[in-house]
N, C-alpha and C. Protein backbone atom coordinates (compact mmCIF):
# COMPACT_ATOMS: atom_id res chain seq x y z
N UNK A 1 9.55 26.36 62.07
CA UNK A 1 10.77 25.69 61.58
C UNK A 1 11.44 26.60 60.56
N UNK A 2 12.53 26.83 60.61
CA UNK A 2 13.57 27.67 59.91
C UNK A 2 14.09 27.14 58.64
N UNK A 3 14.00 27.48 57.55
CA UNK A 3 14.59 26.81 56.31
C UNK A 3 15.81 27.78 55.79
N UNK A 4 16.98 26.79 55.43
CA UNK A 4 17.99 27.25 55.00
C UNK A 4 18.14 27.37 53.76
N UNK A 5 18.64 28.17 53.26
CA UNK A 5 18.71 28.93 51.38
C UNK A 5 20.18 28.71 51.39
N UNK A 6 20.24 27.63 50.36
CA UNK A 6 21.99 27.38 49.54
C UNK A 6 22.24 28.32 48.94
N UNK A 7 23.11 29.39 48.91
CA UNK A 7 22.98 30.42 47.90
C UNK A 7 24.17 29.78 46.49
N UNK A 8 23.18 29.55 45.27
CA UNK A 8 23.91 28.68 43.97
C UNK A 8 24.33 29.52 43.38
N UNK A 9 25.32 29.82 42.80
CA UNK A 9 26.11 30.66 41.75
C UNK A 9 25.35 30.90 40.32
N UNK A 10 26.12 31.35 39.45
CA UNK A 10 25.47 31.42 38.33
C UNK A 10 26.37 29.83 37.56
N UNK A 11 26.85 29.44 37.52
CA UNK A 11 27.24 28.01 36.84
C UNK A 11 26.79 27.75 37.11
N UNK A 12 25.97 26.99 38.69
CA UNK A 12 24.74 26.35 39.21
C UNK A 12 23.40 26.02 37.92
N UNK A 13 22.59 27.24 37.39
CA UNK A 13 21.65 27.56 37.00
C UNK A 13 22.27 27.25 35.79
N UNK A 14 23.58 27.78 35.51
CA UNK A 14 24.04 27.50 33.67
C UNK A 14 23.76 26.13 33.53
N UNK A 15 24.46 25.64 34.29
CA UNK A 15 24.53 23.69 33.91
C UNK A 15 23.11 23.31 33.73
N UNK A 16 21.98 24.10 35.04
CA UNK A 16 20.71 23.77 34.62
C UNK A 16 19.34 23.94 33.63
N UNK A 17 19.89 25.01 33.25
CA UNK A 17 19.83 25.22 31.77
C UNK A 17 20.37 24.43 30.70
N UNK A 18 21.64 24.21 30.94
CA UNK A 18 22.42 23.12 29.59
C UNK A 18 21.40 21.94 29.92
N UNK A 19 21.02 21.25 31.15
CA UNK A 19 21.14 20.10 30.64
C UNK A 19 19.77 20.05 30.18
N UNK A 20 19.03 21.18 30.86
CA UNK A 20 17.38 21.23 30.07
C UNK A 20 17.04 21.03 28.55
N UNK A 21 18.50 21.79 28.10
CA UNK A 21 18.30 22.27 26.44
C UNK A 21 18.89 20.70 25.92
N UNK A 22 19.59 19.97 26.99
CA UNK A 22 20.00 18.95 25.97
C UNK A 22 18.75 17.89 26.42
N UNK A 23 18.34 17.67 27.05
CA UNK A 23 17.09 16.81 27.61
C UNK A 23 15.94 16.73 26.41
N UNK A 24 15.84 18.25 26.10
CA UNK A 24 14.55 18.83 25.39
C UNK A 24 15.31 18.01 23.82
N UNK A 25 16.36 18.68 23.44
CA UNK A 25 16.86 18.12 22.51
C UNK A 25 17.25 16.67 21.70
N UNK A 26 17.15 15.49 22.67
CA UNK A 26 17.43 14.36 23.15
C UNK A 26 15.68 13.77 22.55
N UNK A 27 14.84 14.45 23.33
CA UNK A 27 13.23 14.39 23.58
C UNK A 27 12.69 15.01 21.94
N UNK A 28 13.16 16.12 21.47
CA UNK A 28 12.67 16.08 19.74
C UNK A 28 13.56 15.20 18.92
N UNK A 29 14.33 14.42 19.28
CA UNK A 29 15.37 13.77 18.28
C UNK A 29 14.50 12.63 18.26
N UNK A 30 14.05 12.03 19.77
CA UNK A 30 13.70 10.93 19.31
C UNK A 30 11.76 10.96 18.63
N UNK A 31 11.67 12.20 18.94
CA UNK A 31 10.26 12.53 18.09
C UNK A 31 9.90 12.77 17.01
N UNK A 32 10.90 13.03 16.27
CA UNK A 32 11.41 13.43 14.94
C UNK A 32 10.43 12.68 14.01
N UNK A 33 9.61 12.89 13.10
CA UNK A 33 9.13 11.90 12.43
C UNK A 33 10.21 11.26 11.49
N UNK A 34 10.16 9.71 10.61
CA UNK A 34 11.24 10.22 9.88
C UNK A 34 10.17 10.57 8.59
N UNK A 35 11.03 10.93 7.75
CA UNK A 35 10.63 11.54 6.10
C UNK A 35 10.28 9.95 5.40
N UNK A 36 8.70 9.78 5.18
CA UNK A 36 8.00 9.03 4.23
C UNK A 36 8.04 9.34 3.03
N UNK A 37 8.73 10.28 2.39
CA UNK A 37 8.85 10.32 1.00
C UNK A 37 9.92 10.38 0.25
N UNK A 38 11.16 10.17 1.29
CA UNK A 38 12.27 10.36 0.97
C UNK A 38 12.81 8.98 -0.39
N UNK A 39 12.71 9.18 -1.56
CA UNK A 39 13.17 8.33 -2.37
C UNK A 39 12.33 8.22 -3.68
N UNK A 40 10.94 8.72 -3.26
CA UNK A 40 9.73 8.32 -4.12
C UNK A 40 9.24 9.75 -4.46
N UNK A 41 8.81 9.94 -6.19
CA UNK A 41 8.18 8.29 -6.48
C UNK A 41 9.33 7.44 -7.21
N UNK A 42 9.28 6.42 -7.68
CA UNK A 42 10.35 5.91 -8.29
C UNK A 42 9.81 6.01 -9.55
N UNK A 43 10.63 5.99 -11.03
CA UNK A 43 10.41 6.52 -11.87
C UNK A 43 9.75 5.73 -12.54
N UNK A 44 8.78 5.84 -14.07
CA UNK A 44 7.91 5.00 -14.82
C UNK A 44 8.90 3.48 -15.04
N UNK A 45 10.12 3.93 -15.67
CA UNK A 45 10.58 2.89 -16.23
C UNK A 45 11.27 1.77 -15.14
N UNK A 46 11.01 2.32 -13.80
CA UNK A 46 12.00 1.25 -12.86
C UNK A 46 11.25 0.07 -12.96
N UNK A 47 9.81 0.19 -13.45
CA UNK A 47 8.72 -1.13 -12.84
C UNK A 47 9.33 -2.18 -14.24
N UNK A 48 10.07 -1.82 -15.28
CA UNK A 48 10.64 -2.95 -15.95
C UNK A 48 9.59 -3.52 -17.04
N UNK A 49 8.36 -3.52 -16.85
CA UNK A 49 7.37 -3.77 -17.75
C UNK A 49 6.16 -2.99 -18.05
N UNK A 50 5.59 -3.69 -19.39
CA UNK A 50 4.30 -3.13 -19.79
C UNK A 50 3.28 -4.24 -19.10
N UNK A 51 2.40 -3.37 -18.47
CA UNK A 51 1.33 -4.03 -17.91
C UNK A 51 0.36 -3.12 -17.81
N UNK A 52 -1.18 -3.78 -17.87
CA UNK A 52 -2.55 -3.53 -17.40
C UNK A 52 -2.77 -4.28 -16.55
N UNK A 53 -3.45 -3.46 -15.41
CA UNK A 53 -3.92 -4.34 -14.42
C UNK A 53 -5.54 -3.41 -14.01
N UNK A 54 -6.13 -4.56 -13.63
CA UNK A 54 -7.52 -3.99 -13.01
C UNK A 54 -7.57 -4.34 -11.37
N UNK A 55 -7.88 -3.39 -10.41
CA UNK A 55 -7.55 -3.61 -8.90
C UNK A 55 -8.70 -3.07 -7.65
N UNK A 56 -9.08 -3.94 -7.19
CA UNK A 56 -10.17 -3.54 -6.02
C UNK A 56 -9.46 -3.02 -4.98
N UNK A 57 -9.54 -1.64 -4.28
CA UNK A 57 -9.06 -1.55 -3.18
C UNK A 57 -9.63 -1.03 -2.27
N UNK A 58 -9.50 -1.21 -1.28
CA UNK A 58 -10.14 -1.24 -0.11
C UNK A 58 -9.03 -0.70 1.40
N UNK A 59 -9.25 0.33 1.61
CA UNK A 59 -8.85 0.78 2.41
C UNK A 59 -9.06 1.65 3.61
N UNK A 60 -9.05 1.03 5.15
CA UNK A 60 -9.02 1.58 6.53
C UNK A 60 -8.29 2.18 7.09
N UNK A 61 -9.00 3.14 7.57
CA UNK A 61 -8.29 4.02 8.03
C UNK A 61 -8.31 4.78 9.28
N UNK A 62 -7.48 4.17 10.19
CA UNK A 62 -7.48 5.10 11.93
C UNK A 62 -7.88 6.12 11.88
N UNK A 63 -8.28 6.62 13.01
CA UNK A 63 -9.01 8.08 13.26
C UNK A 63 -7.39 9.03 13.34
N UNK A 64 -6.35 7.94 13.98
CA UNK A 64 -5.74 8.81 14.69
C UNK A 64 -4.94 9.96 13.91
N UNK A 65 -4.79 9.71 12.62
CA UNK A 65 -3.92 10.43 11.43
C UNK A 65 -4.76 11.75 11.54
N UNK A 66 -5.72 11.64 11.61
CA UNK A 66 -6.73 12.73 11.14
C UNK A 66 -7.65 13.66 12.44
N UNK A 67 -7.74 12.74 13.42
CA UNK A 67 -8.60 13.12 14.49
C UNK A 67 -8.42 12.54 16.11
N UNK A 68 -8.49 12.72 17.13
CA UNK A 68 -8.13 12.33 18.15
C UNK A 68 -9.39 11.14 18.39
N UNK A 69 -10.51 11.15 17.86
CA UNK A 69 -12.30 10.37 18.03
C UNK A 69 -11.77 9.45 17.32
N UNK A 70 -11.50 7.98 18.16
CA UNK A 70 -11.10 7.15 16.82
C UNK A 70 -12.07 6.50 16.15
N UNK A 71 -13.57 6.95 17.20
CA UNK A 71 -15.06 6.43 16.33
C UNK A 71 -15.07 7.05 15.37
N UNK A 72 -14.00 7.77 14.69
CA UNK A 72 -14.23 8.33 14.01
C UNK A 72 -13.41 7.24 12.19
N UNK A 73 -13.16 6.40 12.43
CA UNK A 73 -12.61 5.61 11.43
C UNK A 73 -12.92 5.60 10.20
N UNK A 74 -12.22 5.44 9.16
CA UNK A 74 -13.07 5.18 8.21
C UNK A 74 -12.70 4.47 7.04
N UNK A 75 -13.90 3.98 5.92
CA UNK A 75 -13.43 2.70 5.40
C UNK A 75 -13.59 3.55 3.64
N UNK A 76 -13.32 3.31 3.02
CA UNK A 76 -13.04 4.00 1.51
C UNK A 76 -12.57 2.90 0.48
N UNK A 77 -13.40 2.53 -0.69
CA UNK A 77 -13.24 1.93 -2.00
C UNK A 77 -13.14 2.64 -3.11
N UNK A 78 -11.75 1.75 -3.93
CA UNK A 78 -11.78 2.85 -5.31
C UNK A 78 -11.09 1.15 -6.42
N UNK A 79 -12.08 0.93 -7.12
CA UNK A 79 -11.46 0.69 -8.32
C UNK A 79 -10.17 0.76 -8.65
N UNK A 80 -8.90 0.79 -9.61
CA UNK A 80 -7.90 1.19 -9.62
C UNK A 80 -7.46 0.81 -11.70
N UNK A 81 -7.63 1.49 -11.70
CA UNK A 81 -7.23 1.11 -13.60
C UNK A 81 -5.80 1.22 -13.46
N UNK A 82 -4.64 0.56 -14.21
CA UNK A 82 -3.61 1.07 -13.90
C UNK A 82 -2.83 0.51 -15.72
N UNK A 83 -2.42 1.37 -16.02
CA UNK A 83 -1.65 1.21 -17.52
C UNK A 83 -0.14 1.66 -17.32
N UNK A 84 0.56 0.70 -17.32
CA UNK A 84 2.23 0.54 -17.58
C UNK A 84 3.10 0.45 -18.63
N UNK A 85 3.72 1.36 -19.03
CA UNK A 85 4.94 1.67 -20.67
C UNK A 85 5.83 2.10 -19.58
N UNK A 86 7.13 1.54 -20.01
CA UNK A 86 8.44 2.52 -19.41
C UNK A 86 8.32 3.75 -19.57
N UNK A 87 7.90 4.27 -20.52
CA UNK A 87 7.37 5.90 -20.53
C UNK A 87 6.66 6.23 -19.44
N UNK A 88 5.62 5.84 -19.66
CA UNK A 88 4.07 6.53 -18.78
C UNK A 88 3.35 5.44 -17.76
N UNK A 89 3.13 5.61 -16.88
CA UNK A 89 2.47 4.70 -16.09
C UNK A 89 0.92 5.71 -15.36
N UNK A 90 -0.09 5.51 -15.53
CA UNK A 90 -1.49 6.46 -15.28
C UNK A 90 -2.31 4.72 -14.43
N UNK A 91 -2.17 5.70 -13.53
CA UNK A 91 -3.67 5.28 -12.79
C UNK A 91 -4.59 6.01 -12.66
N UNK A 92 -5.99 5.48 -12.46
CA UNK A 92 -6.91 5.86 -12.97
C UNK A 92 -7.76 5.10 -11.70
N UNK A 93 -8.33 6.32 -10.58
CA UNK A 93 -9.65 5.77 -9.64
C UNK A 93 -11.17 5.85 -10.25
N UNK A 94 -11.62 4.60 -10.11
CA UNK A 94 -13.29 5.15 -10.06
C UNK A 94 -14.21 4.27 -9.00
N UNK A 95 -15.03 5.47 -8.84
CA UNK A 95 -15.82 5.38 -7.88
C UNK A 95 -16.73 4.04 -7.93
N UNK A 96 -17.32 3.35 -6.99
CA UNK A 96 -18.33 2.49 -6.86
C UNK A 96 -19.52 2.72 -7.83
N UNK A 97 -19.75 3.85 -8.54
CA UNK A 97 -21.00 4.08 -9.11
C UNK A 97 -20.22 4.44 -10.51
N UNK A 98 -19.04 3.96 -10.44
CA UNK A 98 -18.22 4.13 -12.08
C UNK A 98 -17.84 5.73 -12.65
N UNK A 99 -17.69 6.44 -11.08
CA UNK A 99 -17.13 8.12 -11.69
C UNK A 99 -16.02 7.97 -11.27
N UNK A 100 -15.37 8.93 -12.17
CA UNK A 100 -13.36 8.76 -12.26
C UNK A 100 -13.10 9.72 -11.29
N UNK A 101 -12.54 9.35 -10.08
CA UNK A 101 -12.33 10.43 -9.00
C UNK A 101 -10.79 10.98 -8.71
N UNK A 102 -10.08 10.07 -9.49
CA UNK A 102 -8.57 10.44 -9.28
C UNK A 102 -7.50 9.63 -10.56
N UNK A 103 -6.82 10.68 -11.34
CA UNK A 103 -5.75 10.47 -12.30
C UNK A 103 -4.54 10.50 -11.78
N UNK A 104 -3.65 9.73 -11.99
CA UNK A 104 -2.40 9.80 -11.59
C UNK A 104 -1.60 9.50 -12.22
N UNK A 105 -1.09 10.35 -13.25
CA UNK A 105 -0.04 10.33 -14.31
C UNK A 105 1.52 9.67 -14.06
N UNK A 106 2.10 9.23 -14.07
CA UNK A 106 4.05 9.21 -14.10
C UNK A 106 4.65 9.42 -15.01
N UNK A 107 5.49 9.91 -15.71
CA UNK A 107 6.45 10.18 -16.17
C UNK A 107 7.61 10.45 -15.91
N UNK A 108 8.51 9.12 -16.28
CA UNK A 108 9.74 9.21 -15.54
C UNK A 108 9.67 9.55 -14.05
N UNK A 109 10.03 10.42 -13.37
CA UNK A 109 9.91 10.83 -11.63
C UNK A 109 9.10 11.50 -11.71
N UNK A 110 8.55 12.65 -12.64
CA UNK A 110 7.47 13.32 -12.40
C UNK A 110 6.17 12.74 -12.47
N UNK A 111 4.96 13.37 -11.64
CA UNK A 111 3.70 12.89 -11.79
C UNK A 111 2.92 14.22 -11.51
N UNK A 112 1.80 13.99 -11.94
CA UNK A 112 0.28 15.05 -12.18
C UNK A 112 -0.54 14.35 -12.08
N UNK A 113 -1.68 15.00 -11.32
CA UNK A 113 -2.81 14.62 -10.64
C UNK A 113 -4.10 14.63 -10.79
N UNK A 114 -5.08 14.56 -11.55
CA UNK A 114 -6.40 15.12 -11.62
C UNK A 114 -7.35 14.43 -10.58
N UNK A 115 -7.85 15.17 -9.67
CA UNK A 115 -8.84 14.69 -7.94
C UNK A 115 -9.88 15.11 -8.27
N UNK A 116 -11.07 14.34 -8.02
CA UNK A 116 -12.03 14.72 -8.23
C UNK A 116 -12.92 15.14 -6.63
N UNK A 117 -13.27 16.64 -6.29
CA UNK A 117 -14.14 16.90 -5.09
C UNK A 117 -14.73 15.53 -4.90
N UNK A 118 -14.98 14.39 -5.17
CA UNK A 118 -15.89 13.32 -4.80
C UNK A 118 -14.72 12.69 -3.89
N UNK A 119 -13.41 12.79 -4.36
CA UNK A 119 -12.26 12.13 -3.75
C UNK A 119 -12.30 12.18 -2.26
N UNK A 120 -12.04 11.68 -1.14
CA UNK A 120 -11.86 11.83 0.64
C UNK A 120 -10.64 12.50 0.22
N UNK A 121 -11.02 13.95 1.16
CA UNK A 121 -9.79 15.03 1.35
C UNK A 121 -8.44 13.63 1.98
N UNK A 122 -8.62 12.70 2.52
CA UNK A 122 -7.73 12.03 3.27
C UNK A 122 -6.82 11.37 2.28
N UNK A 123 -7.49 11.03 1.23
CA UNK A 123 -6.41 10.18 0.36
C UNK A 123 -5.65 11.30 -0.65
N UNK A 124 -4.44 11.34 -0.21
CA UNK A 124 -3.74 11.98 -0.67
C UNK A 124 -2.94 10.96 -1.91
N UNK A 125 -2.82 11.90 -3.10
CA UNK A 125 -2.57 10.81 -4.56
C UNK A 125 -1.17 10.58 -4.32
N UNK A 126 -0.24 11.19 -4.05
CA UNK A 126 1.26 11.34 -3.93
C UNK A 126 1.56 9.45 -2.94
N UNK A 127 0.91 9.55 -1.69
CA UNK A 127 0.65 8.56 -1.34
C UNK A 127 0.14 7.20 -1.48
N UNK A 128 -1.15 7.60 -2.31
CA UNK A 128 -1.59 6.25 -3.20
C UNK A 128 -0.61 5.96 -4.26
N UNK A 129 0.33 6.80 -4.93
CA UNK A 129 1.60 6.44 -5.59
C UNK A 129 2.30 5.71 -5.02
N UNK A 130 2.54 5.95 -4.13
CA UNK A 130 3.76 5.75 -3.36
C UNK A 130 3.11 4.19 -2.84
N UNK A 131 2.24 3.97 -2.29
CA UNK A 131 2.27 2.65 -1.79
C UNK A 131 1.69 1.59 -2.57
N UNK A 132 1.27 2.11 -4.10
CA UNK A 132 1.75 1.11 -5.44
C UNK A 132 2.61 0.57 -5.52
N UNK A 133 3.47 1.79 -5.57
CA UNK A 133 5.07 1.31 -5.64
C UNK A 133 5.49 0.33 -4.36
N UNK A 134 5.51 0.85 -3.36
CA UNK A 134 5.66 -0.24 -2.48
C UNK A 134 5.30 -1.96 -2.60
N UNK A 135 4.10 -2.01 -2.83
CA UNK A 135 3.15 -3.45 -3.14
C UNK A 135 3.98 -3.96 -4.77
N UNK A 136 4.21 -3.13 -5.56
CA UNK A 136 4.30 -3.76 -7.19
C UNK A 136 5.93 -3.40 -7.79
N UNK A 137 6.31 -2.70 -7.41
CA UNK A 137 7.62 -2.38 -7.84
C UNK A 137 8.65 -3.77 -7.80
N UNK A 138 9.41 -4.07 -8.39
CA UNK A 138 10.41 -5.31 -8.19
C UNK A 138 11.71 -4.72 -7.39
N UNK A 139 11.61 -5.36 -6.36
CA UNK A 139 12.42 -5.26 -5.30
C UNK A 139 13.49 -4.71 -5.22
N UNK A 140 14.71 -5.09 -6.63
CA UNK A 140 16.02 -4.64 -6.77
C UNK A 140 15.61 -3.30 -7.24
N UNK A 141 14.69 -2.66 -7.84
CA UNK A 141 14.09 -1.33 -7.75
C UNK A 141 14.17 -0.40 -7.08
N UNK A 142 13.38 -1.15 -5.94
CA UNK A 142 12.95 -0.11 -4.64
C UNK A 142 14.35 -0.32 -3.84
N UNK A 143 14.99 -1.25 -3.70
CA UNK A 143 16.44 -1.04 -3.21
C UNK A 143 17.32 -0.20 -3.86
N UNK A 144 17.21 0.00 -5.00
CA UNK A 144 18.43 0.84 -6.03
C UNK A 144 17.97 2.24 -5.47
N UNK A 145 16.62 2.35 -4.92
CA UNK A 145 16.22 4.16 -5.11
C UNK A 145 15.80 4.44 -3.85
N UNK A 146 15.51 3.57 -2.69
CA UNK A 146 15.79 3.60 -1.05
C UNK A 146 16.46 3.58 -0.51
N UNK A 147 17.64 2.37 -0.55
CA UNK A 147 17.99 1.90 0.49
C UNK A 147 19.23 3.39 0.31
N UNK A 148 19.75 4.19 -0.60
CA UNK A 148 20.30 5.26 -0.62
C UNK A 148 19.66 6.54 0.33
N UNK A 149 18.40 6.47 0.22
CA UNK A 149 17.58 7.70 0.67
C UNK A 149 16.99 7.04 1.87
N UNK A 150 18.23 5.95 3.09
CA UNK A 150 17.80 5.83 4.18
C UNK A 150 16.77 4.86 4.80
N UNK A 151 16.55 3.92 3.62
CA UNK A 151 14.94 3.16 3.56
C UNK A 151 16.20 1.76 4.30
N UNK A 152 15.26 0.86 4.80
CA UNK A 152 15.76 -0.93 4.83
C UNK A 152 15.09 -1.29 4.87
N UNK A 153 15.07 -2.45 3.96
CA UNK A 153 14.38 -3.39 3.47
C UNK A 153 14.45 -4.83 3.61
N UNK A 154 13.12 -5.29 4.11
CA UNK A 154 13.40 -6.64 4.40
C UNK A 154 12.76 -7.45 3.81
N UNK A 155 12.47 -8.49 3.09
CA UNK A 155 11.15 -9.13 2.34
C UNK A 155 11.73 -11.52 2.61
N UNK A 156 10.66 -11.13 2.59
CA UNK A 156 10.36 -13.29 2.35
C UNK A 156 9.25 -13.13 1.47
N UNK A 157 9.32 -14.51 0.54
CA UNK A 157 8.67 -14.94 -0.15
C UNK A 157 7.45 -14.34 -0.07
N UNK A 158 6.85 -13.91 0.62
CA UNK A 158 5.54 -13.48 0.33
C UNK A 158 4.81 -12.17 1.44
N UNK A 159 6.60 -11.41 1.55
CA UNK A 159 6.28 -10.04 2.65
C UNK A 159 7.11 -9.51 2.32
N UNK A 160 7.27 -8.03 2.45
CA UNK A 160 7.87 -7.01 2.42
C UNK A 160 7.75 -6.17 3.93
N UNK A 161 8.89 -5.60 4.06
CA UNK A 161 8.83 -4.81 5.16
C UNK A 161 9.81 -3.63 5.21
N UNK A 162 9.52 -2.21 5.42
CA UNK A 162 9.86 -0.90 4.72
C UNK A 162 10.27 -0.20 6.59
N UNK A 163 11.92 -0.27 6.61
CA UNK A 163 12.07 0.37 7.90
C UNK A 163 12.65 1.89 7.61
N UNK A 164 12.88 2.80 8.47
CA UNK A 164 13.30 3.89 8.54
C UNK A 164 14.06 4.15 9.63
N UNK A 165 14.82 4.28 9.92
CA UNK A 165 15.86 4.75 10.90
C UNK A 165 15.42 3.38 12.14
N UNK A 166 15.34 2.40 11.77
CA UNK A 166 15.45 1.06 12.46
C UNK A 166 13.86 0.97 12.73
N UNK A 167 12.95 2.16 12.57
CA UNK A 167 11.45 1.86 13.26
C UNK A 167 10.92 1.33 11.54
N UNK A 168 9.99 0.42 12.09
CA UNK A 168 8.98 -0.09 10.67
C UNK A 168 8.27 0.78 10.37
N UNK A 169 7.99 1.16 9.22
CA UNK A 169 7.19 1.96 8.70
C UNK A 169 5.93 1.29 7.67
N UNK A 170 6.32 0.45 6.82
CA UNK A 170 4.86 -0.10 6.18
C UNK A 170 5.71 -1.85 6.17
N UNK A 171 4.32 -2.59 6.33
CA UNK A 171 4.37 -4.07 5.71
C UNK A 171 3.41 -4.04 4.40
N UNK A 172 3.46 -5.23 3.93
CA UNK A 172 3.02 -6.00 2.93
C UNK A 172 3.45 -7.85 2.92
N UNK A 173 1.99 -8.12 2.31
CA UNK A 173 1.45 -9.28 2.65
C UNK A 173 1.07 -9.65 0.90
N UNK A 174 1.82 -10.67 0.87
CA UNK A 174 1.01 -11.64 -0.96
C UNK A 174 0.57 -12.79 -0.36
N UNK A 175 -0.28 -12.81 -0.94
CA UNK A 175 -1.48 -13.95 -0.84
C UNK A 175 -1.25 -15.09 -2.71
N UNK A 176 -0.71 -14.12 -3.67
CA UNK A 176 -0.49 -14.79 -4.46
C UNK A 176 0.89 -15.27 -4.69
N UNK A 177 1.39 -16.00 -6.00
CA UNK A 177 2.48 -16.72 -6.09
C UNK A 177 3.36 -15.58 -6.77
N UNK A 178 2.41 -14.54 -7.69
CA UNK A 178 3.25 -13.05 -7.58
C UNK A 178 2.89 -12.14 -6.99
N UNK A 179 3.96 -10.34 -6.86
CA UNK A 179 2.44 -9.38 -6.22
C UNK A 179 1.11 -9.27 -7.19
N UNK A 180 1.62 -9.82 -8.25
CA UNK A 180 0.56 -8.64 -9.18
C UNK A 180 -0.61 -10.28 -9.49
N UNK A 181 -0.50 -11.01 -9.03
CA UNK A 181 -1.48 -12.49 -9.31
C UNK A 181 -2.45 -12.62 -8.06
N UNK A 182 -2.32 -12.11 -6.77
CA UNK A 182 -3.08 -12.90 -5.67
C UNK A 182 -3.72 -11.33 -4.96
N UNK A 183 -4.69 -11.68 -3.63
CA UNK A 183 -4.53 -10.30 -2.98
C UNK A 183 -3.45 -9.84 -2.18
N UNK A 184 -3.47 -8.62 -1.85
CA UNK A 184 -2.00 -7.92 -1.53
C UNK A 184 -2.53 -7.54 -0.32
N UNK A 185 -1.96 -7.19 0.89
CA UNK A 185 -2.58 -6.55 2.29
C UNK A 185 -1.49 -5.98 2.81
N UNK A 186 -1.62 -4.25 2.60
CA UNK A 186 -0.59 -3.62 3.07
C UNK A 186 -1.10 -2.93 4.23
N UNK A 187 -0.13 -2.52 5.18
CA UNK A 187 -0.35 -1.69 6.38
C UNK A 187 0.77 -0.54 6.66
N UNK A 188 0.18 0.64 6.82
CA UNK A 188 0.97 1.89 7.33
C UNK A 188 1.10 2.02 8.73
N UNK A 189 1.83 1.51 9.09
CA UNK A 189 2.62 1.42 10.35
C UNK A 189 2.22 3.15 11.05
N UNK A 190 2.64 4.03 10.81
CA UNK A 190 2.68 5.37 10.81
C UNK A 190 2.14 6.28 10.60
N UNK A 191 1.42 6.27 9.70
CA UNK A 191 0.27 7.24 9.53
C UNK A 191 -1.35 6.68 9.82
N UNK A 192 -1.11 4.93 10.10
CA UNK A 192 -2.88 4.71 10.88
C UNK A 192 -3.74 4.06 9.32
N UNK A 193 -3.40 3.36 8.53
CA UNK A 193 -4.32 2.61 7.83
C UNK A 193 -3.68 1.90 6.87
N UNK A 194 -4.78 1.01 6.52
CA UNK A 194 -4.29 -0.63 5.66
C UNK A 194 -5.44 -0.44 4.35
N UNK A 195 -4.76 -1.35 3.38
CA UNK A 195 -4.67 -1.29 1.90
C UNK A 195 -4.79 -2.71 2.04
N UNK A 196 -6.44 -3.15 1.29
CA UNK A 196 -6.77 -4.51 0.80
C UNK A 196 -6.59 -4.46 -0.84
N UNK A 197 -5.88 -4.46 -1.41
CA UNK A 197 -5.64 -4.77 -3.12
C UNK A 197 -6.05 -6.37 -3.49
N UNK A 198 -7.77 -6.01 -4.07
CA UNK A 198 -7.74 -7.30 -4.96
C UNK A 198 -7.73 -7.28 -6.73
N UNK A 199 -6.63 -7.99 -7.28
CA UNK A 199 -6.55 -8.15 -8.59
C UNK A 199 -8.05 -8.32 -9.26
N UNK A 200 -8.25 -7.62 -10.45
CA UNK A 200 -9.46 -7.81 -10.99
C UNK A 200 -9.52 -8.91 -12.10
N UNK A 201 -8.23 -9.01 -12.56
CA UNK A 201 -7.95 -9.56 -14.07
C UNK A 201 -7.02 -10.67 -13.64
């Protein structure tokens, strides 16, 4: 059997090229991660008050952030000291056996870190900032310094919900009549793990 050859020009192949590059292009747009840090941290004085709080947390964590084995999961507790001045806001991790494994200074927008090797390479402090703020910050807050840098925000009486370019990115859950009175149950939509915060005090 005899097969016939269309002979295609060079526009032929151009167009098929264009539409490859726009296909491909189309295909990283919608892959794009968006930017989780865009807004944060928010500064010492946005939280509005002086407070001490003492905090159990408890947090799981998907394999998938870290590893393709999702037997590979894992579960991590840290204490949480936390001291609030419009100036300075320091948290303070310690370990189950009462060693201080992670400092986390604020000042104004800036923050500094002291990690202790005992710390899981996984918990990154910038992050455990950041989803403080999420759980405890007062709302007209995190709207004044997100919803600019792309964030939407949705909350009821006793949820919060943190979108990014229309996809959800973290919830939160109160169990109490404030955040900072009951337990808190947050989830990272996006990076693969959840945050049990129980009040100590």
């Amino acid at each position: 059997m005899s097969q016939q050859l269309t002979h295609r020009g060079p526009f032929y192949f151009s167009a098929i090229l264009l539409s490859s590059l726009l296909l491909s292009a189309c295909a990283n747009q919608r892959l794009a991660p968006p930017d989780l840090t865009a807004g944060f941290p928010l500064s010492s004085n946005s939280l509005g008050e002086t407070r001490n709080a003492q905090q159990h947390l408890v947090g799981h964590y998907s394999a998938h952030r870290f590893t393709k084995d999702k037997s590979q999961a894992q579960k991590h507790e840290m204490l949480a000291l936390i001291e609030a001045t419009p100036d300075v806001i320091t948290l303070v991790g310690m370990s189950g056996l009462g060693n201080r494994i992670l400092t986390i200074r604020l000042s104004g927008e800036d923050f500094t870190v002291d990690r202790s090797p005992l710390l899981p390479a996984q918990l990154d402090a910038f992050y455990v900032l950041r989803d403080i703020q999420f759980c405890f910050w007062p709302e007209q807050a995190l709207r004044d310094k997100l919803e600019p840098n792309g964030w939407r925000i949705e909350t009821t009486p006793n949820s919060r919900a943190f979108y990014k370019k229309n996809q959800l990115i973290t919830q939160v859950q109160y169990e109490g009549a404030t955040p900072w009175s009951g337990k808190v149950h947050y989830t990272d939509k996006i990076m693969g793990y959840t945050l049990d915060i129980n009040p100590l005090d």
